[in-house]
Protein backbone atom coordinates (compact mmCIF):
# COMPACT_ATOMS: atom_id res chain seq x y z
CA UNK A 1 65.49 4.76 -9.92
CA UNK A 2 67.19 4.25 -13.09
CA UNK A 3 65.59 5.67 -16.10
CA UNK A 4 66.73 3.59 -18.57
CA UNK A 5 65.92 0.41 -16.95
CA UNK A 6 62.57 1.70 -15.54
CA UNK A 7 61.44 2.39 -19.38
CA UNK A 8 62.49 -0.95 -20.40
CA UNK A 9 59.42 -3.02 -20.69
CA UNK A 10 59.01 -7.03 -21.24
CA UNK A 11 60.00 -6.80 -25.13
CA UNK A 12 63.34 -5.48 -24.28
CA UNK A 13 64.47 -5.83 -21.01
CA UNK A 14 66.70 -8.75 -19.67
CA UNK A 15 64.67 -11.34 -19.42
CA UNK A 16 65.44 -12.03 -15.36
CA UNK A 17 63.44 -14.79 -14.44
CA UNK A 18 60.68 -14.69 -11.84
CA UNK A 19 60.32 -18.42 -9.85
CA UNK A 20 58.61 -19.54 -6.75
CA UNK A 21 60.53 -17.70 -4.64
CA UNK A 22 60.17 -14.43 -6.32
CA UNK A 23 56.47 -14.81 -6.43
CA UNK A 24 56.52 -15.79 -2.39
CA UNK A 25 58.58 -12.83 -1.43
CA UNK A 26 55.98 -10.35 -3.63
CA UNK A 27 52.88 -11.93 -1.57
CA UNK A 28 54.92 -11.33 1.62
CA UNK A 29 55.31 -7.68 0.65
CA UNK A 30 51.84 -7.46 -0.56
CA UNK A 31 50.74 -8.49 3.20
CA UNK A 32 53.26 -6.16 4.81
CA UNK A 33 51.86 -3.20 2.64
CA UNK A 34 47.93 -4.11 3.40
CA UNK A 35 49.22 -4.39 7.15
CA UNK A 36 50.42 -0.55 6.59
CA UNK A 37 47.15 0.54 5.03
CA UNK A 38 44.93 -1.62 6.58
CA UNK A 39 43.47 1.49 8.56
CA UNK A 40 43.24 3.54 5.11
CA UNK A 41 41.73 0.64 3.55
CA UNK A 42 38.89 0.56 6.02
CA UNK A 43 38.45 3.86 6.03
CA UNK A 44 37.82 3.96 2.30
CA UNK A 45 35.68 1.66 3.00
CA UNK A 46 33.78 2.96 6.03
CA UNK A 47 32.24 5.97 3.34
CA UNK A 48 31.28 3.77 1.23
CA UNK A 49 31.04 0.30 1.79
CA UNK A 50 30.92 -2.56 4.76
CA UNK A 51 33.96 -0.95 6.34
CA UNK A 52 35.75 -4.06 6.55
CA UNK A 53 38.08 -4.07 3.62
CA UNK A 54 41.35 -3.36 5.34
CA UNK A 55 40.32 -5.88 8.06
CA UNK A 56 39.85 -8.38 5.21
CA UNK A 57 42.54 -8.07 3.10
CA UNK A 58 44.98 -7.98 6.35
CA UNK A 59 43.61 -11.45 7.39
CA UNK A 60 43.51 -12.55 3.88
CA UNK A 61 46.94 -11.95 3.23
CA UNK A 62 48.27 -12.81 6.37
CA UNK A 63 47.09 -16.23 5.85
CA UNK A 64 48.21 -16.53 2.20
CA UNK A 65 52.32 -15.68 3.49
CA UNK A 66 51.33 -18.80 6.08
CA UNK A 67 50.03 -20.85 3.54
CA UNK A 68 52.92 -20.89 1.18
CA UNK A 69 55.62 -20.27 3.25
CA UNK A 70 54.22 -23.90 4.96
CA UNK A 71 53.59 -26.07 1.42
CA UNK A 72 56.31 -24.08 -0.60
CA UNK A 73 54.87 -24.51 -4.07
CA UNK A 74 57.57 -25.65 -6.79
CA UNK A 75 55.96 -22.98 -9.37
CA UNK A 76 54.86 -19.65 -9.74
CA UNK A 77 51.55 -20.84 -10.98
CA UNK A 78 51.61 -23.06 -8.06
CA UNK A 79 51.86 -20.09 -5.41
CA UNK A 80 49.60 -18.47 -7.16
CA UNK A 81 46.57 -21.05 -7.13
CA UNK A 82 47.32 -21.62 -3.93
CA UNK A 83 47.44 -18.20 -2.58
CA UNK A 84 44.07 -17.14 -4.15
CA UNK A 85 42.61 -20.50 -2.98
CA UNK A 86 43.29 -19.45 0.95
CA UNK A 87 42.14 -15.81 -0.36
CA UNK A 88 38.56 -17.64 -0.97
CA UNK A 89 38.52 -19.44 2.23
CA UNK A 90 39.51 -16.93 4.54
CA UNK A 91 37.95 -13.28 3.60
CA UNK A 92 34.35 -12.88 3.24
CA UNK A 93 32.40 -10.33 1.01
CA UNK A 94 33.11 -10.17 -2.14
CA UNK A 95 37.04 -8.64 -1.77
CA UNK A 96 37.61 -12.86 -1.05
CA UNK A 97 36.27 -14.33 -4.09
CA UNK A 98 37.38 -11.78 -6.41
CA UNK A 99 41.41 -11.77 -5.46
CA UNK A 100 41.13 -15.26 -5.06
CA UNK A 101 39.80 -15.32 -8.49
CA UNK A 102 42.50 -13.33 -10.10
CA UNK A 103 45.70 -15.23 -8.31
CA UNK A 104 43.57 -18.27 -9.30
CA UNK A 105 43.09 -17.92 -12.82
CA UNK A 106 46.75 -16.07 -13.23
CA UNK A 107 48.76 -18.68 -11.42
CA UNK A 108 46.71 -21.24 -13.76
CA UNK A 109 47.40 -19.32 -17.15
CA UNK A 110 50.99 -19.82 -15.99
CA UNK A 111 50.74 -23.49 -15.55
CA UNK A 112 53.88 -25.08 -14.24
CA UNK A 113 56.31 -23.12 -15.42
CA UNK A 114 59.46 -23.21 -12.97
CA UNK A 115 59.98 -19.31 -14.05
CA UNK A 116 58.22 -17.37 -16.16
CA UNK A 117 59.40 -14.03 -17.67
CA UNK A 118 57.25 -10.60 -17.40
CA UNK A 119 55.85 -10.87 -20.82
CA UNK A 120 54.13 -13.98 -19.68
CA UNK A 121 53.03 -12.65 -16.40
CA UNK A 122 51.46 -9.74 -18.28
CA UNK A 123 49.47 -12.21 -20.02
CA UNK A 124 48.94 -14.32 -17.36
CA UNK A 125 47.58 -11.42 -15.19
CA UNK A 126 45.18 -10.66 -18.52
CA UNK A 127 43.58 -13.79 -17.89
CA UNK A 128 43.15 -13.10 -14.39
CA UNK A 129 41.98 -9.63 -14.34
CA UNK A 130 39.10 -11.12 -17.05
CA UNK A 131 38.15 -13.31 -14.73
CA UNK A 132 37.54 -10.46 -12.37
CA UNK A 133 35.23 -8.97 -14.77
CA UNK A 134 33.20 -11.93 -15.19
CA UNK A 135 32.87 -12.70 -11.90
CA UNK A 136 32.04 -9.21 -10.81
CA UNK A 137 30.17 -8.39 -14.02
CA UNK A 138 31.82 -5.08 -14.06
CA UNK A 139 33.70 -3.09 -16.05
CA UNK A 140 36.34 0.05 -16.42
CA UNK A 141 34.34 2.63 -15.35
CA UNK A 142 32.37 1.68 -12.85
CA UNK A 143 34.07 2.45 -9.71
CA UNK A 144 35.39 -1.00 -9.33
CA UNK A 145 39.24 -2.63 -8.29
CA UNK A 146 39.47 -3.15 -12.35
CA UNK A 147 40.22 0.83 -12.47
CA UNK A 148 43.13 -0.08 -11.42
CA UNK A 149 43.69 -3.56 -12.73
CA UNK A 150 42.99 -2.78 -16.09
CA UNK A 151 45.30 0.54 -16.32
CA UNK A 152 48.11 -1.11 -14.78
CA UNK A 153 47.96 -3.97 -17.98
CA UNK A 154 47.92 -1.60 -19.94
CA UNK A 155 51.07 0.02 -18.73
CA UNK A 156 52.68 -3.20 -18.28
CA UNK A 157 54.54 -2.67 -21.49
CA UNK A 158 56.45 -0.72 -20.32
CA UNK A 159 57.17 -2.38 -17.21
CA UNK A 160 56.41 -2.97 -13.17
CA UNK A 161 57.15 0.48 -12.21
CA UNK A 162 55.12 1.97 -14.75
CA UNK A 163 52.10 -0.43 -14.20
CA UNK A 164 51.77 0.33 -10.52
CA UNK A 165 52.09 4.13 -11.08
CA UNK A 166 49.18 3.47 -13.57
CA UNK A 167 47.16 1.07 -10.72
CA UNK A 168 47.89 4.36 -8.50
CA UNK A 169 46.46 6.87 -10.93
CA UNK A 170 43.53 4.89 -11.51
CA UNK A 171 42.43 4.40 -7.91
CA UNK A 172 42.64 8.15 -7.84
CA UNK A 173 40.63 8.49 -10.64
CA UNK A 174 37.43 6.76 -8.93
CA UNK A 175 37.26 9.22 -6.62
CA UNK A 176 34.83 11.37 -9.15
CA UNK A 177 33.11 8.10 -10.91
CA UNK A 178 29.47 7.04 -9.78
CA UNK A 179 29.87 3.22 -8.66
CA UNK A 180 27.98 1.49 -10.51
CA UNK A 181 28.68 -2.22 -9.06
CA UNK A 182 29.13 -3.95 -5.57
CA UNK A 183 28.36 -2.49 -2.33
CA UNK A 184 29.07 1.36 -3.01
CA UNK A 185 26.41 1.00 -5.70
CA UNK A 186 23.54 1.49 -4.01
CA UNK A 187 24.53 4.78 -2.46
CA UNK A 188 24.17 6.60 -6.11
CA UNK A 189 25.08 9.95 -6.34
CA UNK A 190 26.52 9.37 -2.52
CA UNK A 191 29.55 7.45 -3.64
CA UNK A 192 30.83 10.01 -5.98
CA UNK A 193 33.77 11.77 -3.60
CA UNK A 194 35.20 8.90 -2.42
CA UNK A 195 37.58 6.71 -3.69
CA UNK A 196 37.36 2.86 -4.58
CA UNK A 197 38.96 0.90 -1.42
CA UNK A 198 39.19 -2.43 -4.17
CA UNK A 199 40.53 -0.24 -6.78
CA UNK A 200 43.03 1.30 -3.72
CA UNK A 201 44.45 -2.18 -2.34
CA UNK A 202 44.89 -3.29 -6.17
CA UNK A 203 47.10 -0.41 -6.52
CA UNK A 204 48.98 -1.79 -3.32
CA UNK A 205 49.66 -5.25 -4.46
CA UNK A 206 50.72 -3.52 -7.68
CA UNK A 207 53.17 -1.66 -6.10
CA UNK A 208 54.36 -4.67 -3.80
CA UNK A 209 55.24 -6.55 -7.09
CA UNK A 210 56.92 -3.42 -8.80
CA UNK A 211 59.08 -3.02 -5.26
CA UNK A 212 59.73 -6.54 -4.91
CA UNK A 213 61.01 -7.01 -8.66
CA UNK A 214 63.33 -3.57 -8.17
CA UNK A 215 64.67 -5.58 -4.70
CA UNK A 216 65.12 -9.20 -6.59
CA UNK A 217 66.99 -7.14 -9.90
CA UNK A 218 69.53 -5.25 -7.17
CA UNK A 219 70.24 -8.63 -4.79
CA UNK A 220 69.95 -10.87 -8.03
CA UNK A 221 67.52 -12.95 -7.19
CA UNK A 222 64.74 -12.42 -10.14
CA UNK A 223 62.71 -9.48 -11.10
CA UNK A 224 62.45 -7.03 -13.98
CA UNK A 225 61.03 -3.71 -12.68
């Protein structure tokens, strides 16, 4: 990895921008990562929750790459609303409503935009994640997929790489926390051990957008990482 470029962040990197197509190719890694993990995912999931996390996101994003690989949205707000549109309408639970929510209100924030540079993502993604919150009602803390989602915007300064290792860290870091929201909630005390399975795939679509940037900067196609 190069040092240099990886400590760049979206103040003073070159401004590559990201389009449709960049935004395409970092849902079809996204779906090829969840495919990988699918059986970690569930297995997070199994201690404490509905066990059917992996299972979800796997269908969920396998129908997304279908979606707008079919309709081929002109924007990257466009892919965006559409992919957490086909998040709501295919994945039960809550893991459905709450992605969809954050693509949703991201790709919106972007409007239509034919590319968009990482400082406006990073805001972008703000809006999302807050949507998240209010949907959920939750907060950093308590044992949620924003312990992830909000340390990786934080990080996002100082770039992709950066943000996902910070998405990482914080999934680890639920592994001690109480839940105090969702599903893994009402096991208490139980839940402490184990960590978050929303705050664990977050950190996977983080890292899908960090590798696919690093890919798009090398072959030239878009992406700051």
């Amino acid at each position: 990895m190069d040092e240099h470029r990886d400590a760049r962040g979206p103040e003073d990197a070159p401004e590559v921008p990201l389009d449709a197509a960049f935004f395409r190719r970092w849902l079809t890694a996204a779906a090829a990562t969840v495919e990988e993990e699918a059986d970690r995912l569930t297995e997070l999931d199994s201690a404490i929750g509905d066990a059917d996390h992996g299972a979800n996101m796997r269908r969920g994003l396998t129908a997304v790459v279908s979606a707008v690989e079919e309709e081929r949205p002109p924007t990257p707000g466009a892919v965006l609303v559409l992919a957490g549109r086909t998040l709501v309408s295919t994945v039960g639970g809550a893991s459905g409503p709450l992605y969809g929510t954050l693509l949703r209100r991201t790709g919106k924030a972007l409007d239509d935009a034919p590319e968009v540079g990482l400082a406006r993502l990073a805001g972008a993604l703000r809006t999302g994640v807050d949507a998240v919150g209010q949907l959920g009602g939750a907060t950093a803390g308590d044992k949620t997929m924003l312990d992830a989602l909000l340390p990786a915007l934080d990080a996002l300064d100082e770039g992709l790489d950066a943000a996902a290792r910070a998405a990482e860290k914080g999934a680890g870091d639920t592994v001690p926390m109480r839940a105090r929201k969702g599903r893994a909630s009402y096991l208490g005390e139980r839940s402490i051990g184990h960590q978050d399975p929303g705050a664990t795939s977050s950190a996977l679509l983080f890292a899908a957008l960090a590798r696919t940037a690093r890919a798009g900067a090398a072959d030239g196609e878009g992406g700051t990482p």
